[in-house]
N, C-alpha and C. Protein backbone atom coordinates (compact mmCIF):
# COMPACT_ATOMS: atom_id res chain seq x y z
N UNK A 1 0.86 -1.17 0.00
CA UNK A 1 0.00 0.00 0.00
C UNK A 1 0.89 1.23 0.00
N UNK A 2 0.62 2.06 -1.17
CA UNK A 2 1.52 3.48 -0.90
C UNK A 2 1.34 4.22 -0.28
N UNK A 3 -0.06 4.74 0.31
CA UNK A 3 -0.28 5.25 1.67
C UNK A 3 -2.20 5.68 1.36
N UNK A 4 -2.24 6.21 2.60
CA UNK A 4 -3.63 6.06 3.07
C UNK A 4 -4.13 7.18 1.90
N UNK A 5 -3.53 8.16 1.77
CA UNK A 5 -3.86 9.16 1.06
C UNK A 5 -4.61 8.42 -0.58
N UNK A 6 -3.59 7.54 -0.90
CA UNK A 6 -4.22 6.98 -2.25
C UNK A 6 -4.82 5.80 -1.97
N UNK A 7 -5.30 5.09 -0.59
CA UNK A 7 -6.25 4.56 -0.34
C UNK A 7 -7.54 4.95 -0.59
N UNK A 8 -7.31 6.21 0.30
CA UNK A 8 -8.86 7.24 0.17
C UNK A 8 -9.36 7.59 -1.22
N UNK A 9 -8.12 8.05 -1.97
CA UNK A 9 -8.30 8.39 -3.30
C UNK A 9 -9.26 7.14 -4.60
N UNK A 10 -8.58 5.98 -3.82
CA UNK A 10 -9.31 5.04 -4.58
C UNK A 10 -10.59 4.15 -4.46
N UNK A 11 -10.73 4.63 -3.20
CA UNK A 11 -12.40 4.70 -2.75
C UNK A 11 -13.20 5.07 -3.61
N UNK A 12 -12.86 6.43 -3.46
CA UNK A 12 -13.67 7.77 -4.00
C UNK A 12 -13.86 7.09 -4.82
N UNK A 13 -12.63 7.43 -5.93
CA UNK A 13 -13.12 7.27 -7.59
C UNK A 13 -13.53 5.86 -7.47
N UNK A 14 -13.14 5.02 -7.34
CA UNK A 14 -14.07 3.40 -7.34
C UNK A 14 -15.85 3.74 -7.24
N UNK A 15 -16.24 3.97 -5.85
CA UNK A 15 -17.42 4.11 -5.78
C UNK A 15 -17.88 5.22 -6.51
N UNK A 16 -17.45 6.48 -6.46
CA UNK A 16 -17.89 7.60 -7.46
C UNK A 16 -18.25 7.05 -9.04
N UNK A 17 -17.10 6.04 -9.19
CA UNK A 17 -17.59 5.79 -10.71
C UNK A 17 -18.73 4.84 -10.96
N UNK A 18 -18.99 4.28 -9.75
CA UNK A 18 -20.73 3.16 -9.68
C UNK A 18 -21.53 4.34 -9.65
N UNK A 19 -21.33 5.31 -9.04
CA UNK A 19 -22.52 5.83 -9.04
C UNK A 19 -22.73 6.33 -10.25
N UNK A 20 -21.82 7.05 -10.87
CA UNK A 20 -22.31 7.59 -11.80
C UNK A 20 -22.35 6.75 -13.12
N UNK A 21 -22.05 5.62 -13.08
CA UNK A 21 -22.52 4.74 -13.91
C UNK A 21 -24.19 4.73 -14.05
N UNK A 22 -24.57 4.74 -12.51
CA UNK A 22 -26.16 4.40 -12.45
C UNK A 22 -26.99 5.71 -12.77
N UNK A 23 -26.40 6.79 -12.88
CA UNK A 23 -27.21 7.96 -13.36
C UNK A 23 -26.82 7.87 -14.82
N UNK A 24 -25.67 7.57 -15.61
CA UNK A 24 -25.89 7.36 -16.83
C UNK A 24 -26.94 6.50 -17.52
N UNK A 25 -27.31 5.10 -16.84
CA UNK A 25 -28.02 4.61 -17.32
C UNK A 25 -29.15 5.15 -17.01
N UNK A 26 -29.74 6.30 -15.69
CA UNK A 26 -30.76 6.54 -15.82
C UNK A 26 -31.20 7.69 -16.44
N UNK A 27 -29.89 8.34 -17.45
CA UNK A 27 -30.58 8.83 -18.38
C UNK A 27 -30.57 8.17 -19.40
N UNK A 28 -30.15 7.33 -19.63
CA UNK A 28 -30.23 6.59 -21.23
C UNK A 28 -31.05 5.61 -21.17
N UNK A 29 -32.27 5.63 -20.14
CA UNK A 29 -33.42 4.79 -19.86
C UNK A 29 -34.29 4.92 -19.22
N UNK A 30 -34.84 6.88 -19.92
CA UNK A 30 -35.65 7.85 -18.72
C UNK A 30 -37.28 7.24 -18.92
N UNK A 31 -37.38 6.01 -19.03
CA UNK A 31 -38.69 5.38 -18.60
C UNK A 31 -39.04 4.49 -18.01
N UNK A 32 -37.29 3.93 -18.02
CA UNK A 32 -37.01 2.92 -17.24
C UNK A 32 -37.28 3.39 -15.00
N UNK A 33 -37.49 2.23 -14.84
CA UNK A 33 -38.23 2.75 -13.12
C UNK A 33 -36.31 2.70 -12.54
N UNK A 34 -36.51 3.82 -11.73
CA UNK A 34 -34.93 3.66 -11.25
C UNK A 34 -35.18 3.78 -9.53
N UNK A 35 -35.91 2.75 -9.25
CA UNK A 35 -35.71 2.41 -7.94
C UNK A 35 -34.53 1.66 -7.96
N UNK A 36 -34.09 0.94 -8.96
CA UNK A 36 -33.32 0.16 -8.46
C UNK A 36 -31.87 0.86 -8.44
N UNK A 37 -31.59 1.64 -9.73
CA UNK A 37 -30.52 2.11 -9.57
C UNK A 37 -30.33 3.23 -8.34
N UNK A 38 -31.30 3.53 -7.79
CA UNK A 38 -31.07 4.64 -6.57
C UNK A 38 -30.68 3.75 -5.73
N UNK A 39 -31.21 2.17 -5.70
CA UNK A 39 -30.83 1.31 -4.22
C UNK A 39 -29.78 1.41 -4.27
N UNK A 40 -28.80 1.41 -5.44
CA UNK A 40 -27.48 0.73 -5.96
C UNK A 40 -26.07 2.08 -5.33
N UNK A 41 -26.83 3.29 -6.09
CA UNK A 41 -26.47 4.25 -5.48
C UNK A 41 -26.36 4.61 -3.37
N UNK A 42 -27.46 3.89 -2.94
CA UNK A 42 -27.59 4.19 -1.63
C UNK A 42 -26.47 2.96 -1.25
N UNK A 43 -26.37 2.07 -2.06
CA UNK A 43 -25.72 0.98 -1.12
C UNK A 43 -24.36 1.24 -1.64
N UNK A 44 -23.66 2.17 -2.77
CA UNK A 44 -22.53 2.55 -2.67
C UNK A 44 -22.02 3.88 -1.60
N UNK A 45 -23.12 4.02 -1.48
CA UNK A 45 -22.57 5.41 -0.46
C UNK A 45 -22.25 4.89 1.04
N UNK A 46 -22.95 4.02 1.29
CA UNK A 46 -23.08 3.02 3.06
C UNK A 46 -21.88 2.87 2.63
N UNK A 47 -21.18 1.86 1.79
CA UNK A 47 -20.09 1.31 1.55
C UNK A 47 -18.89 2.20 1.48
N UNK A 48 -18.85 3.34 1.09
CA UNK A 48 -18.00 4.91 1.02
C UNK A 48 -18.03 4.76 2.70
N UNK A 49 -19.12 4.86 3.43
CA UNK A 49 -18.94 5.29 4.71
C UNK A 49 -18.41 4.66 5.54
N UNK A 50 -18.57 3.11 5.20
CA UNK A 50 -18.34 2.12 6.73
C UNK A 50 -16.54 2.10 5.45
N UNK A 51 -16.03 1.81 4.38
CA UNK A 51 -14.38 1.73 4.55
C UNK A 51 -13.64 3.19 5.14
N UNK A 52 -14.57 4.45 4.40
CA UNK A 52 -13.46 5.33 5.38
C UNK A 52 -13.58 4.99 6.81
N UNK A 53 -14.53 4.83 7.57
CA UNK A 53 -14.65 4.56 8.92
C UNK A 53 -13.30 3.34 9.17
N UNK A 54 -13.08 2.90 8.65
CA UNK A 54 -12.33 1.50 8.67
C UNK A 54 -10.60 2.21 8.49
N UNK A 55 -11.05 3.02 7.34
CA UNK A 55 -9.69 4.07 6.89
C UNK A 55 -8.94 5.08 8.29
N UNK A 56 -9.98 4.99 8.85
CA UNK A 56 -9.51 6.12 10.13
C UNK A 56 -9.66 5.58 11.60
N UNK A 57 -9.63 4.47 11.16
CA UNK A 57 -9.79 3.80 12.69
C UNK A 57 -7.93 4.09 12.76
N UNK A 58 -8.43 4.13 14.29
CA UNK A 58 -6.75 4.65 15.33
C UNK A 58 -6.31 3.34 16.43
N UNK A 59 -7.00 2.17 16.42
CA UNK A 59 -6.52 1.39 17.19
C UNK A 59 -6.35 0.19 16.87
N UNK A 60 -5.15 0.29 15.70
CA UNK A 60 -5.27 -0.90 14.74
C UNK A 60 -3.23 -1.39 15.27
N UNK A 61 -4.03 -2.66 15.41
CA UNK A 61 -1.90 -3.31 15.55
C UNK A 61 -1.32 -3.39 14.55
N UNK A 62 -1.79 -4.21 13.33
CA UNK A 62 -0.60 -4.20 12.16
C UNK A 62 -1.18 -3.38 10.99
N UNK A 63 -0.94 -2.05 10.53
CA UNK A 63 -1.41 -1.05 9.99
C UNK A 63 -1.43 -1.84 8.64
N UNK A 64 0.05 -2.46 8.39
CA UNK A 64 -0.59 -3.10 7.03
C UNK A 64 -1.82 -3.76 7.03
N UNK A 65 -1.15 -4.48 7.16
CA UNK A 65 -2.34 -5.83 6.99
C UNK A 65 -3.97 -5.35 7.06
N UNK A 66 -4.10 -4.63 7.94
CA UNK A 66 -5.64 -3.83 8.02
C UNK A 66 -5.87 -2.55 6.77
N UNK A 67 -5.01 -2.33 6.42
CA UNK A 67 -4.92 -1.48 4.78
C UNK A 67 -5.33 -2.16 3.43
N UNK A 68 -4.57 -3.50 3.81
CA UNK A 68 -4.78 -4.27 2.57
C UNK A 68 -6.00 -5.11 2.74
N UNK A 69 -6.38 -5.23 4.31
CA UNK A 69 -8.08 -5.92 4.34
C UNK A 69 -9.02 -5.03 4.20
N UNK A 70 -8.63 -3.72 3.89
CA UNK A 70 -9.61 -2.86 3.28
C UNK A 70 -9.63 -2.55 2.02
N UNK A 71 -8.43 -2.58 1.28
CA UNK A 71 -8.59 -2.61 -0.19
C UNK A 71 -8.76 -4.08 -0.49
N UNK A 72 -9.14 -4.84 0.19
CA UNK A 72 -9.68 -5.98 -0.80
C UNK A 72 -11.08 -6.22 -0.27
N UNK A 73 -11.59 -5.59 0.45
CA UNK A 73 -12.60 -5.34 0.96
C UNK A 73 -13.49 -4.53 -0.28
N UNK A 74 -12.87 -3.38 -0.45
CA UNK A 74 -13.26 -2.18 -1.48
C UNK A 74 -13.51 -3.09 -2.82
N UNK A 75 -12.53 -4.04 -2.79
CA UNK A 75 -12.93 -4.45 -4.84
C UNK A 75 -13.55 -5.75 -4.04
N UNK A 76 -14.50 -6.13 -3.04
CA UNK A 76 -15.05 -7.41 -3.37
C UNK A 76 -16.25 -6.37 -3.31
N UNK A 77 -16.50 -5.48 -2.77
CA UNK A 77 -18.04 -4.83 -2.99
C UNK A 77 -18.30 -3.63 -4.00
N UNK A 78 -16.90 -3.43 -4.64
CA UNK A 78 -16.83 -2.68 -6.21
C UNK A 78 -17.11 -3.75 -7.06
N UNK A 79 -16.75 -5.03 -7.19
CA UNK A 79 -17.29 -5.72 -8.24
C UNK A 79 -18.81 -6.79 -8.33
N UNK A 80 -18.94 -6.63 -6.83
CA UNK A 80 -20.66 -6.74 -6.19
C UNK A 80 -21.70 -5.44 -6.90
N UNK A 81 -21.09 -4.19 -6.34
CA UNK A 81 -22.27 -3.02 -6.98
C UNK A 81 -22.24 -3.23 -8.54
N UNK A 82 -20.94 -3.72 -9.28
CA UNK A 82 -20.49 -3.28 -10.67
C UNK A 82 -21.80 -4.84 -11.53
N UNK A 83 -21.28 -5.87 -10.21
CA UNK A 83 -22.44 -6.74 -11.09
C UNK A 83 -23.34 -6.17 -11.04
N UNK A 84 -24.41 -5.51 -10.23
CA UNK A 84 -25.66 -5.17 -10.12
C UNK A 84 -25.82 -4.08 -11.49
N UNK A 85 -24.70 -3.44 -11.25
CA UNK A 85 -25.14 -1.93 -12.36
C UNK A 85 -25.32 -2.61 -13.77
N UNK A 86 -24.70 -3.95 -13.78
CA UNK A 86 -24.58 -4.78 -15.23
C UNK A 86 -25.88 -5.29 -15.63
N UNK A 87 -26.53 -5.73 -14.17
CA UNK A 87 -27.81 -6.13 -14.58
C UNK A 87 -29.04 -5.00 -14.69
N UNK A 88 -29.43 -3.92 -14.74
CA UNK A 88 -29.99 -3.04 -14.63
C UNK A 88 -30.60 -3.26 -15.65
């Protein structure tokens, strides 16, 4: 891990880019019902919240190891939201 700074950084854009995946499709399918893509959206933002929470925890023993169980944390529920946005 090169440091927390481009941890955070790759949050962001990870989840930032689900979301706005799901507003692209809900304009390129403005009849389509977008309950679902708003769920998709709400459940990337929980997910933004509970890894930074994880990102800033202060009472951690081996800093690695809890860095890298959060970036693999981040791409098992980036490629969870990414299936969903596939099925839309």
């Amino acid at each position: 891990m090169a440091s927390v700074k481009n941890l955070k950084k790759d949050i962001n854009y990870t989840l930032g880019d689900i979301i706005e995946e799901c507003y692209v499709w809900e304009l390129m399918n403005p009849k389509e019902d977008t309950t679902k893509s708003q769920g998709i959206i709400d459940e990337a933002i929980v997910v933004f919240d509970e890894l930074i929470v994880k990102v800033h925890a202060k009472n951690v023993e081996n800093k690695r190891a809890h860095f890298k169980a959060i970036n693999s944390d981040l791409e098992t529920k980036a490629k969870s939201l990414v299936a969903k946005v596939n099925a839309l």
